[in-house]
Protein backbone atom coordinates (compact mmCIF):
# COMPACT_ATOMS: atom_id res chain seq x y z
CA UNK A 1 6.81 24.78 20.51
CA UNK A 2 7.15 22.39 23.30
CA UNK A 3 9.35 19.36 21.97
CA UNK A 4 7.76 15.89 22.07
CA UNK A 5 4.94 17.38 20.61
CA UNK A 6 1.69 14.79 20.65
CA UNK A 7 -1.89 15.06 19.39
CA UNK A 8 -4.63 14.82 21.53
CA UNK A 9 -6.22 11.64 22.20
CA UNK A 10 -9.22 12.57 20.38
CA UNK A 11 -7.15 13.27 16.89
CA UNK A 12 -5.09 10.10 17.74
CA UNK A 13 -8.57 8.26 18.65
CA UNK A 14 -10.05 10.00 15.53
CA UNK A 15 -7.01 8.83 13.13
CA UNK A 16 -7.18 5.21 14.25
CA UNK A 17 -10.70 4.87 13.48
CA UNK A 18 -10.85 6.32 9.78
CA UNK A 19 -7.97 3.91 9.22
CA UNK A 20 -9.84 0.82 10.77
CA UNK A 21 -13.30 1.53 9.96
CA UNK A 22 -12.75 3.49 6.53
CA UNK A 23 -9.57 3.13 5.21
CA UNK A 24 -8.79 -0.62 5.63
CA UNK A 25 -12.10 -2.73 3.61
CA UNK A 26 -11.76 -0.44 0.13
CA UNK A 27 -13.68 1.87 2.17
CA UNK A 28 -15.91 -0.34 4.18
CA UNK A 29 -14.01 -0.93 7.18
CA UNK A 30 -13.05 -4.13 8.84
CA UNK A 31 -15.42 -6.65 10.10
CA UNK A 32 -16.25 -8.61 13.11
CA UNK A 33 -13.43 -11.42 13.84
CA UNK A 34 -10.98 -9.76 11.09
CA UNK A 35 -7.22 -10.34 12.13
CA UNK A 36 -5.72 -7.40 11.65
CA UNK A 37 -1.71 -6.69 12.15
CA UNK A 38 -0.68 -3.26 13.30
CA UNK A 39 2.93 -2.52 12.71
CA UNK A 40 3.94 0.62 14.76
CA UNK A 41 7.15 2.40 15.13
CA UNK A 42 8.01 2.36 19.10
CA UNK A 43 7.68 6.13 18.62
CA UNK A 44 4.34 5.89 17.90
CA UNK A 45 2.99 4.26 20.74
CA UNK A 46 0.38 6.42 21.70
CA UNK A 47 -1.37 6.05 17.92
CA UNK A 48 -0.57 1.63 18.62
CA UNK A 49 -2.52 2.09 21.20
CA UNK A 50 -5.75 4.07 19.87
CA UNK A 51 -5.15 1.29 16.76
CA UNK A 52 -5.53 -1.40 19.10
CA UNK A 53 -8.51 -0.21 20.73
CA UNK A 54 -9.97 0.57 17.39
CA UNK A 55 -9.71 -2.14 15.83
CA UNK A 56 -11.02 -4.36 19.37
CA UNK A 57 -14.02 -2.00 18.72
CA UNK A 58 -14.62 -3.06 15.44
CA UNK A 59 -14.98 -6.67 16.72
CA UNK A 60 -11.50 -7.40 14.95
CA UNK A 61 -8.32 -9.36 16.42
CA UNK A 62 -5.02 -6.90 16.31
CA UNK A 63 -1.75 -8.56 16.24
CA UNK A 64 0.31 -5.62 17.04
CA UNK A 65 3.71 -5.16 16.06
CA UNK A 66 5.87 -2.79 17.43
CA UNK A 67 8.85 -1.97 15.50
CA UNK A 68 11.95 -0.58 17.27
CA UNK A 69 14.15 2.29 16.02
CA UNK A 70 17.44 2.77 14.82
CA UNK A 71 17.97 -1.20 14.71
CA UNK A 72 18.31 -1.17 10.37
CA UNK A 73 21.81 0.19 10.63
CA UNK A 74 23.29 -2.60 12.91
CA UNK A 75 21.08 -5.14 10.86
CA UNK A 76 22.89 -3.98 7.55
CA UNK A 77 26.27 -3.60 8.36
CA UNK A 78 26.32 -6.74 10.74
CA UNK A 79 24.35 -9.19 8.15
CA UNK A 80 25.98 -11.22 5.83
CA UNK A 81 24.85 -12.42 2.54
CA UNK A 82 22.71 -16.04 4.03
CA UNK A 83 21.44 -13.69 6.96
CA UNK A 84 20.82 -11.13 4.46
CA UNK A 85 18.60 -13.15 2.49
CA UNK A 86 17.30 -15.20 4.87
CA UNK A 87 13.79 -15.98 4.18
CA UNK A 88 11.42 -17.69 6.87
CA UNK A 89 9.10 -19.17 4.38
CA UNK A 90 6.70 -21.47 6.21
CA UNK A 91 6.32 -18.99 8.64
CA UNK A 92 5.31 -16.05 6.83
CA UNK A 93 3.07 -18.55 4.51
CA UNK A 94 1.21 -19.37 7.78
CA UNK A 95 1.16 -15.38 7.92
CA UNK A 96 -0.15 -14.64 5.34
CA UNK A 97 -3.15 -17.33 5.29
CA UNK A 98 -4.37 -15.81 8.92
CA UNK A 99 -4.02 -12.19 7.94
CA UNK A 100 -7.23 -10.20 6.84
CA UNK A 101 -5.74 -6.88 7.12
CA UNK A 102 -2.85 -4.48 7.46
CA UNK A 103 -2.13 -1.10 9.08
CA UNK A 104 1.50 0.35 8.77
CA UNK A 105 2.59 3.60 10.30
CA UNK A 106 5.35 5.52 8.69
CA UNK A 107 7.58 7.15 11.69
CA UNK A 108 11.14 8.03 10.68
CA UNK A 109 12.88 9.34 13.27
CA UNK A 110 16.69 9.09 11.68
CA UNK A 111 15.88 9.60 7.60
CA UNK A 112 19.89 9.22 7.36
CA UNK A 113 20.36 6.32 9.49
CA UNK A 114 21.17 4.06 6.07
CA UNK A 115 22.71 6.73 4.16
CA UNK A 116 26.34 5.35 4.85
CA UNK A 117 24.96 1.74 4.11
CA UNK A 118 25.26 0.17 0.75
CA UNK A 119 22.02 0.36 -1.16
CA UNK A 120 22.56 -2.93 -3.00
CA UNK A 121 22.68 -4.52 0.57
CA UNK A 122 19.17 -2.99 1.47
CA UNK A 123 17.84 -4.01 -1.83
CA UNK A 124 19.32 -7.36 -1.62
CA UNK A 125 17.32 -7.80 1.49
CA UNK A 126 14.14 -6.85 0.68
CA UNK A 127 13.96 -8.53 -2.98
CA UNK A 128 14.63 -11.94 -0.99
CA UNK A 129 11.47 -11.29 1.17
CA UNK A 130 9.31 -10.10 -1.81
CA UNK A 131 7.25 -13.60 -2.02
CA UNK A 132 5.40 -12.54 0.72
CA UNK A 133 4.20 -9.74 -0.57
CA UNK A 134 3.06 -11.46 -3.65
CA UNK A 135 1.46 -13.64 -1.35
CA UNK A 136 -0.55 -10.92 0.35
CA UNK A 137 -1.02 -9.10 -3.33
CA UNK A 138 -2.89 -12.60 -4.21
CA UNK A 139 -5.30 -12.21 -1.55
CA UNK A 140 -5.84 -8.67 -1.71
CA UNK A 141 -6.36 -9.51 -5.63
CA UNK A 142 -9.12 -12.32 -4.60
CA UNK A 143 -10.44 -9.27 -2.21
CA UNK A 144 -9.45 -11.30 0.77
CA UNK A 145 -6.90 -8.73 2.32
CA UNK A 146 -6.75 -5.05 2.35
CA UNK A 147 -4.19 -2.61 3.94
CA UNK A 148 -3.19 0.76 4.67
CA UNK A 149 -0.33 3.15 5.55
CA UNK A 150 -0.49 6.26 7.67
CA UNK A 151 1.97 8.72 8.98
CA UNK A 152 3.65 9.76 12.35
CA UNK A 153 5.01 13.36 12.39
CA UNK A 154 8.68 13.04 13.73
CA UNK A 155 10.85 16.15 14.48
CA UNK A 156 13.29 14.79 12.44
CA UNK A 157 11.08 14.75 9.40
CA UNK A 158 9.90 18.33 10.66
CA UNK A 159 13.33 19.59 10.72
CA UNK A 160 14.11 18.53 6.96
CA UNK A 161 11.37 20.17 5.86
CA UNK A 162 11.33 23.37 8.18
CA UNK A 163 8.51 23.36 10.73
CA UNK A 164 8.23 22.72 13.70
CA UNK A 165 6.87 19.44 15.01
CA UNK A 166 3.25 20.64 15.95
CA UNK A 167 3.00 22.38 12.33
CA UNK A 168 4.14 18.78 10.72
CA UNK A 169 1.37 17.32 12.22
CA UNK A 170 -1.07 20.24 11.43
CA UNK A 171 -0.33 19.20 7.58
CA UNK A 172 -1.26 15.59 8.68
CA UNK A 173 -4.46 16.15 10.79
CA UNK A 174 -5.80 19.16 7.85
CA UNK A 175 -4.57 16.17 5.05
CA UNK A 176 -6.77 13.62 6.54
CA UNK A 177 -9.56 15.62 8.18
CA UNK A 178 -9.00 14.42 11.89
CA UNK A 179 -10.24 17.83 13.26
CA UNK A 180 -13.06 17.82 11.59
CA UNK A 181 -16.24 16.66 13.56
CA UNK A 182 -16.60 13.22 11.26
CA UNK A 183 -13.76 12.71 9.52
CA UNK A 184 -15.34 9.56 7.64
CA UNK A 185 -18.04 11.26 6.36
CA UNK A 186 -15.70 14.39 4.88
CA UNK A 187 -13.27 11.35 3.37
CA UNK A 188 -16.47 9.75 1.76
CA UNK A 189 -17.74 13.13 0.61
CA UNK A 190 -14.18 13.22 -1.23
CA UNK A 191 -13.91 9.52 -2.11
CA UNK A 192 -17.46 10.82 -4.26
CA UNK A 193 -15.77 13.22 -6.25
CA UNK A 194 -12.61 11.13 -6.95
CA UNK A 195 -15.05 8.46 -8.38
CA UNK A 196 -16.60 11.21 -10.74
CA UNK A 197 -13.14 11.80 -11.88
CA UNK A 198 -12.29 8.06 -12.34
CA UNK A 199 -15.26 7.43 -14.04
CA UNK A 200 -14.79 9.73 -16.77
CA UNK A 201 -11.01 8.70 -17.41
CA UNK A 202 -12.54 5.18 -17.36
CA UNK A 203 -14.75 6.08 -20.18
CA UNK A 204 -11.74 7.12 -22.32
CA UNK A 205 -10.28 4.22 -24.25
CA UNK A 206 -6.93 5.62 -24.34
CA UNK A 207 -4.11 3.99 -26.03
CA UNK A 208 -1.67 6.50 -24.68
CA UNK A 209 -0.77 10.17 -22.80
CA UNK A 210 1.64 12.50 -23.90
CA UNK A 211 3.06 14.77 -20.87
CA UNK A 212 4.68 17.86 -22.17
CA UNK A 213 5.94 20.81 -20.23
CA UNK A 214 9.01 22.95 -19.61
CA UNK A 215 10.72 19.81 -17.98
CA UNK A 216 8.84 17.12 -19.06
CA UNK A 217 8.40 15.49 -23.04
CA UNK A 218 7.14 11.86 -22.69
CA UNK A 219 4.59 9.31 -23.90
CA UNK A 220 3.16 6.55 -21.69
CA UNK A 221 1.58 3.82 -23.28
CA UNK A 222 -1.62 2.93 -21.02
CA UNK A 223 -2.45 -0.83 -22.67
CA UNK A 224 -5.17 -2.88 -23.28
CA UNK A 225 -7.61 -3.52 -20.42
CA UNK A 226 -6.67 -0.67 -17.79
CA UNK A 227 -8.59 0.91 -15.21
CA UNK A 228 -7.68 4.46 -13.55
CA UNK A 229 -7.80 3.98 -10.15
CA UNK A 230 -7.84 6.53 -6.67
CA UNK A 231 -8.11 6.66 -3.23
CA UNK A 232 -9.71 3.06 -1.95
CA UNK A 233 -8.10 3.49 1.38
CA UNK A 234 -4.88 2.12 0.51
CA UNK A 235 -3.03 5.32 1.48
CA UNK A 236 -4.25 7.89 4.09
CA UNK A 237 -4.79 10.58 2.65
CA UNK A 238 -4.71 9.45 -1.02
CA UNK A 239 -6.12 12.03 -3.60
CA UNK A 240 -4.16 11.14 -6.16
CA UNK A 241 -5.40 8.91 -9.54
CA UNK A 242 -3.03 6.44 -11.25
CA UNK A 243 -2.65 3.48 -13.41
CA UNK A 244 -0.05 0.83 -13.76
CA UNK A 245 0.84 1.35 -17.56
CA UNK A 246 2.32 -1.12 -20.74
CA UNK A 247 5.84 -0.58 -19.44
CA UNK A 248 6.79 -1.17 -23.30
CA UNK A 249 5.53 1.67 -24.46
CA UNK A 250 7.50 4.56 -22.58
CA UNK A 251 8.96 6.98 -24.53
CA UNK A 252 10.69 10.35 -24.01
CA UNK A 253 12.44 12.30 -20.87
CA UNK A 254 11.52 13.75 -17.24
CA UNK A 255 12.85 15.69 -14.98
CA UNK A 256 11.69 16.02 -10.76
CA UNK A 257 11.72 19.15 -8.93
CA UNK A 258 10.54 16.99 -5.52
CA UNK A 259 13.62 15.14 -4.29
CA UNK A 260 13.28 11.62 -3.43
CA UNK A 261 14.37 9.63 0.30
CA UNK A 262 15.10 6.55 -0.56
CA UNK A 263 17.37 4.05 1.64
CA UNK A 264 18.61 6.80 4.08
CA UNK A 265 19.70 9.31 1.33
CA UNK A 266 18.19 12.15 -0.53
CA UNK A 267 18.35 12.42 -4.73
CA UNK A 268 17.49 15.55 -6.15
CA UNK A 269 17.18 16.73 -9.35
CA UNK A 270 16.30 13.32 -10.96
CA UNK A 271 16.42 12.96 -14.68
CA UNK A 272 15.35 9.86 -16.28
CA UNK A 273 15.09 9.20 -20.31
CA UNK A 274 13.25 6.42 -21.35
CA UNK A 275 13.33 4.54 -25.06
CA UNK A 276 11.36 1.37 -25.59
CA UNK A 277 10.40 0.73 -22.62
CA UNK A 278 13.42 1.09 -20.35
CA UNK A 279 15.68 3.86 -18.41
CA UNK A 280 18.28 4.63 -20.57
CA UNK A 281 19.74 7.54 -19.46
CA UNK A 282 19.46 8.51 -15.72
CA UNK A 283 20.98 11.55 -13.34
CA UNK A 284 20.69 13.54 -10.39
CA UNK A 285 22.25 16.63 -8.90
CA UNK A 286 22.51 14.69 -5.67
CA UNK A 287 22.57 10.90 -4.69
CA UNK A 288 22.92 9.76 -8.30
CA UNK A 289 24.95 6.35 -7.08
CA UNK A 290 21.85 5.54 -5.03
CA UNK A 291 19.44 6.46 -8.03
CA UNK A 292 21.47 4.01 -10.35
CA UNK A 293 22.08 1.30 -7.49
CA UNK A 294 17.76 1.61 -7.52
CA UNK A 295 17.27 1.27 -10.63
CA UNK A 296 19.37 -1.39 -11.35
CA UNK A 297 17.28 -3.85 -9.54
CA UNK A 298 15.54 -5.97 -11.55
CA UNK A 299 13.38 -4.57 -13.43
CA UNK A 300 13.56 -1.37 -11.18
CA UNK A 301 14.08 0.49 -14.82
CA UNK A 302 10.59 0.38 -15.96
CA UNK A 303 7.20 2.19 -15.66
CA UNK A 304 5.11 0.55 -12.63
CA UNK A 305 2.62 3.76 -12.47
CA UNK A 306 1.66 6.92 -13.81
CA UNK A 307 -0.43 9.29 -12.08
CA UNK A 308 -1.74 12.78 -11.28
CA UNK A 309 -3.15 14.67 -8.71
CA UNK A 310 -5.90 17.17 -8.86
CA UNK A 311 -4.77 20.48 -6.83
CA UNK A 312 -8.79 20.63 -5.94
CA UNK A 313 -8.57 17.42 -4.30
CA UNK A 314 -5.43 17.51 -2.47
CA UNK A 315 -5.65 18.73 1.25
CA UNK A 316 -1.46 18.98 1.85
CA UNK A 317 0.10 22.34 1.27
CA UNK A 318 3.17 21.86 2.32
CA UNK A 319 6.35 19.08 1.26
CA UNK A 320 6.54 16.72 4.18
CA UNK A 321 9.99 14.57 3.13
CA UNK A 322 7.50 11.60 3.01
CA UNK A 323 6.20 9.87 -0.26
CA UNK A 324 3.19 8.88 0.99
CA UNK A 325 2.34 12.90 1.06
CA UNK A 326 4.19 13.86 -1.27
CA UNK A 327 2.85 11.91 -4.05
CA UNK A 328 -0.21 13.63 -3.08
CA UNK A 329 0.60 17.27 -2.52
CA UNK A 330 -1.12 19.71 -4.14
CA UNK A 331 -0.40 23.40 -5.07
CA UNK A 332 -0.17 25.64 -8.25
CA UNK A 333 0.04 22.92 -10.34
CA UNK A 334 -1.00 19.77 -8.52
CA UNK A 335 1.62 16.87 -9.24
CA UNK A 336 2.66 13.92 -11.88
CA UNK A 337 4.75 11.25 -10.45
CA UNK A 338 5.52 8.18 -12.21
CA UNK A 339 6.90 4.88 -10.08
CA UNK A 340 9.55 2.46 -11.25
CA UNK A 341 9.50 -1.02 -10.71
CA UNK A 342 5.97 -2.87 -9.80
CA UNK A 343 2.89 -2.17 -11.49
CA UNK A 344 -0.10 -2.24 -9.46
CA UNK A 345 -1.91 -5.69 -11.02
CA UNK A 346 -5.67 -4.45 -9.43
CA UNK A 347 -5.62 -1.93 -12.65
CA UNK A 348 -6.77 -4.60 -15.08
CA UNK A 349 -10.37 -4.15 -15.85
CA UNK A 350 -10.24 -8.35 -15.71
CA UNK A 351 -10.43 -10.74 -12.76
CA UNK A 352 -6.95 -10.81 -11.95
CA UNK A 353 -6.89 -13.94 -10.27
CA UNK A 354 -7.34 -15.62 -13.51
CA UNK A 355 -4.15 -13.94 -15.31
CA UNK A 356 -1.18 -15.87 -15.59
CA UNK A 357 2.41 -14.85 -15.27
CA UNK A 358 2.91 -15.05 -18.84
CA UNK A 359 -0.42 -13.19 -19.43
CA UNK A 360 0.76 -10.13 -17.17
CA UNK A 361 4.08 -10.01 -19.06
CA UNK A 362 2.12 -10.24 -22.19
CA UNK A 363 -0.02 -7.20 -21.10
CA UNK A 364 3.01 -5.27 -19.65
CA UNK A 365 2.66 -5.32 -16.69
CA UNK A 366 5.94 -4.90 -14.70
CA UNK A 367 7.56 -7.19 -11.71
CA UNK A 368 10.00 -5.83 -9.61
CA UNK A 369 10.59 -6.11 -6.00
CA UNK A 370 10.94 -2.44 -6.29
CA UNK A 371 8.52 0.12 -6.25
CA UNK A 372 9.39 4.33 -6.16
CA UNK A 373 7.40 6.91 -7.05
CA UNK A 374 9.17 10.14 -8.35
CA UNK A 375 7.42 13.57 -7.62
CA UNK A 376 6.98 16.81 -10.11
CA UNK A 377 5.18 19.59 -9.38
CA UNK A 378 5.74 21.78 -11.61
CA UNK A 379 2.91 22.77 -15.13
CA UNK A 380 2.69 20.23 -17.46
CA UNK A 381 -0.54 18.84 -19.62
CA UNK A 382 -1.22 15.85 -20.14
CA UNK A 383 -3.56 14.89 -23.79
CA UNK A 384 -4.98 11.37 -23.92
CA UNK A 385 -4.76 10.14 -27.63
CA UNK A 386 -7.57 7.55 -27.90
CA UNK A 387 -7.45 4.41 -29.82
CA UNK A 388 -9.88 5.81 -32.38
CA UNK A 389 -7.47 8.78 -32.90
CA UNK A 390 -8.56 11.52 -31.22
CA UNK A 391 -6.87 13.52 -28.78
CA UNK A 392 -8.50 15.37 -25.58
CA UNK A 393 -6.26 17.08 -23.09
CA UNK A 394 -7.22 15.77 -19.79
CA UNK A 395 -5.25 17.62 -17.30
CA UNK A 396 -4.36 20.91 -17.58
CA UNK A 397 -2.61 23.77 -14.51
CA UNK A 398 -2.90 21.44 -12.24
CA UNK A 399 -6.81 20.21 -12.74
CA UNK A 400 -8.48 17.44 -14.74
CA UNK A 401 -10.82 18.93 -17.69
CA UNK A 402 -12.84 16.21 -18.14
């Protein structure tokens, strides 16, 4: 394997068009005079580029950002607390008013370069600059802003999970169909069936799920008003279908057999026990510090999402050392992973734009500048006990049985 491995211009072409014309738009694609930023890892130039000329296709504006490497270290260690939390507030207002759409590109090419930082610094940072995304959640809420995240294969990411470079990026061009001859029309073919799926957990008026299984025993309150949702585009590839549950009502323990990168380190063998609501009890066979340090941002303890992933669906056969595929892997058993901190707000079956503060604390739904999903893979079943009493197991070795 020749190092500096690159896909051919027609994947990369082929990649930066199901992300402009399918993936951004809940599935619809960007339209003509659309601003659209682009932020790109320098290592990723060559798929900047194809974005670019994508989204220039489409009759949109990019504003391309390219983001240099290894510059988060120096930032972190040099920083202190004002520059830390230094917030540029008009400008990112004006930002956020001009932006339609969003394309980010995951492309780690030193997973430890934080690892000997202090998480609390990192989190510190990134709380401060959480009104912007609120901002951008409020227009993606009133349908006026969309986004997406894809995935450069790095060596380095390769490495951790042992391939080589050009097999890494096998898993990402089989995941999202960019060798086959119309890549948008397999993802819609897919979208299809995940909308069968949806619609029959949306018929369910479930007050809560029990998960049970050799290393699972918990209950997640769903709450009033929620919507199962899957892939709109928001991730590439997505096959995965979640909700944003009533926090309050988490009961019960967990255990992950996927470890989590998080802040430059890797946890394995996360445990977390919940009771009323809240992480009680939390450990790890490696990284526990930085698992505590997470979750004691604020409200970094509580249930943002539950969801589960149909091993029919799922195109990725392989861990990649990268949420956004791993939260979507499928195998034997498919996978659960719950996420603490922020609950996704587009799961109430409401207008959301309408709902107060109050009213989404009322409903449970959780705030956090934080947001980490947690991967298991192994058996478990999952039985929906409805609000009129009755229970039906809905998932079951790794498949829905709707």
């Amino acid at each position: 394997m020749k190092p500096g491995y690159t896909p051919s211009k027609k994947v990369l072409e082929n990649y930066a068009k199901l992300l402009v014309t399918f993936a951004l738009g809940g599935g619809a694609g960007i339209k003509k005079g659309d601003v659209v930023q682009l932020a790109v890892p320098d290592v990723a130039m060559p798929l900047a580029l194809a974005l670019q000329n994508a989204v220039l296709t489409a009759g949109g504006h990019p504003l391309v950002k390219i983001i240099p490497s290894n510059f988060d270290r120096d930032f972190y260690t040099y920083a202190n607390d004002e520059q830390l939390t230094f917030f540029p507030e008009d400008y990112l207002q004006e930002k956020a008013k001009m932006l339609d759409h969003s394309i980010s590109i995951i492309a780690d090419i030193n997973p430890t370069e934080l690892a000997d930082v202090d998480p609390r610094r990192i989190m510190k940072s990134r709380e401060a600059k959480y009104p912007f995304r609120e901002w951008l959640f409020a227009k993606e809420h009133r349908k006026e802003f969309s986004w997406t995240i894809g995935l450069w294969g790095t060596q380095a990411k390769a490495d951790i999970v042992g391939l080589s470079l050009e097999d890494y990026w096998k898993q990402i061009i089989h995941a999202c169909y960019l060798d086959a001859k119309d890549p948008i029309s397999e993802w819609r073919k897919l979208t299809q069936l995940q909308r069968d799926i949806k619609e029959k957990l949306n018929a369910l008026e479930i007050e809560y799920v029990t998960i049970k299984g050799a290393d699972v025993d918990l209950k997640i309150a769903i709450g009033a008003e929620r919507s199962w949702k899957t892939g709109s585009g928001c991730n590439i590839p997505s096959f995965e279908h979640f909700t944003s549950p009533d926090w309050r009502g988490t009961e019960g323990w967990i255990k992950f057999n996927q470890p989590l990168y998080r802040y430059g380190n890797i946890i394995e063998g996360i445990q977390l026990e919940f009771e009323k609501g809240r992480v009680v009890s939390a450990s790890a066979k490696k990284g526990e510090k930085t698992l505590k340090d997470m979750l004691a941002t604020k409200n970094a303890d509580k249930l943002g999402e539950f969801s589960l992933t149909d091993k029919r669906l799922s195109r990725i056969t392989h861990p990649m050392a990268e949420t956004l595929y791993d939260e979507n892997i499928g195998g034997p058993f498919g996978n659960t992973h719950v996420a603490v901190g922020m609950a996704y707000k587009d799961c109430y079956k409401g207008e959301t734009s309408k709902v107060t503060q109050k009213e989404w604390e009322e409903m449970g739904y959780n705030n956090s500048s934080v947001h980490t999903d947690i991967v298991s893979t192994t058996d478990r079943t999952v039985t929906a006990h409805l609000v009129d009493g009755t229970e039906l197991v809905i998932y079951k070795g790794g498949l829905f049985v709707l």
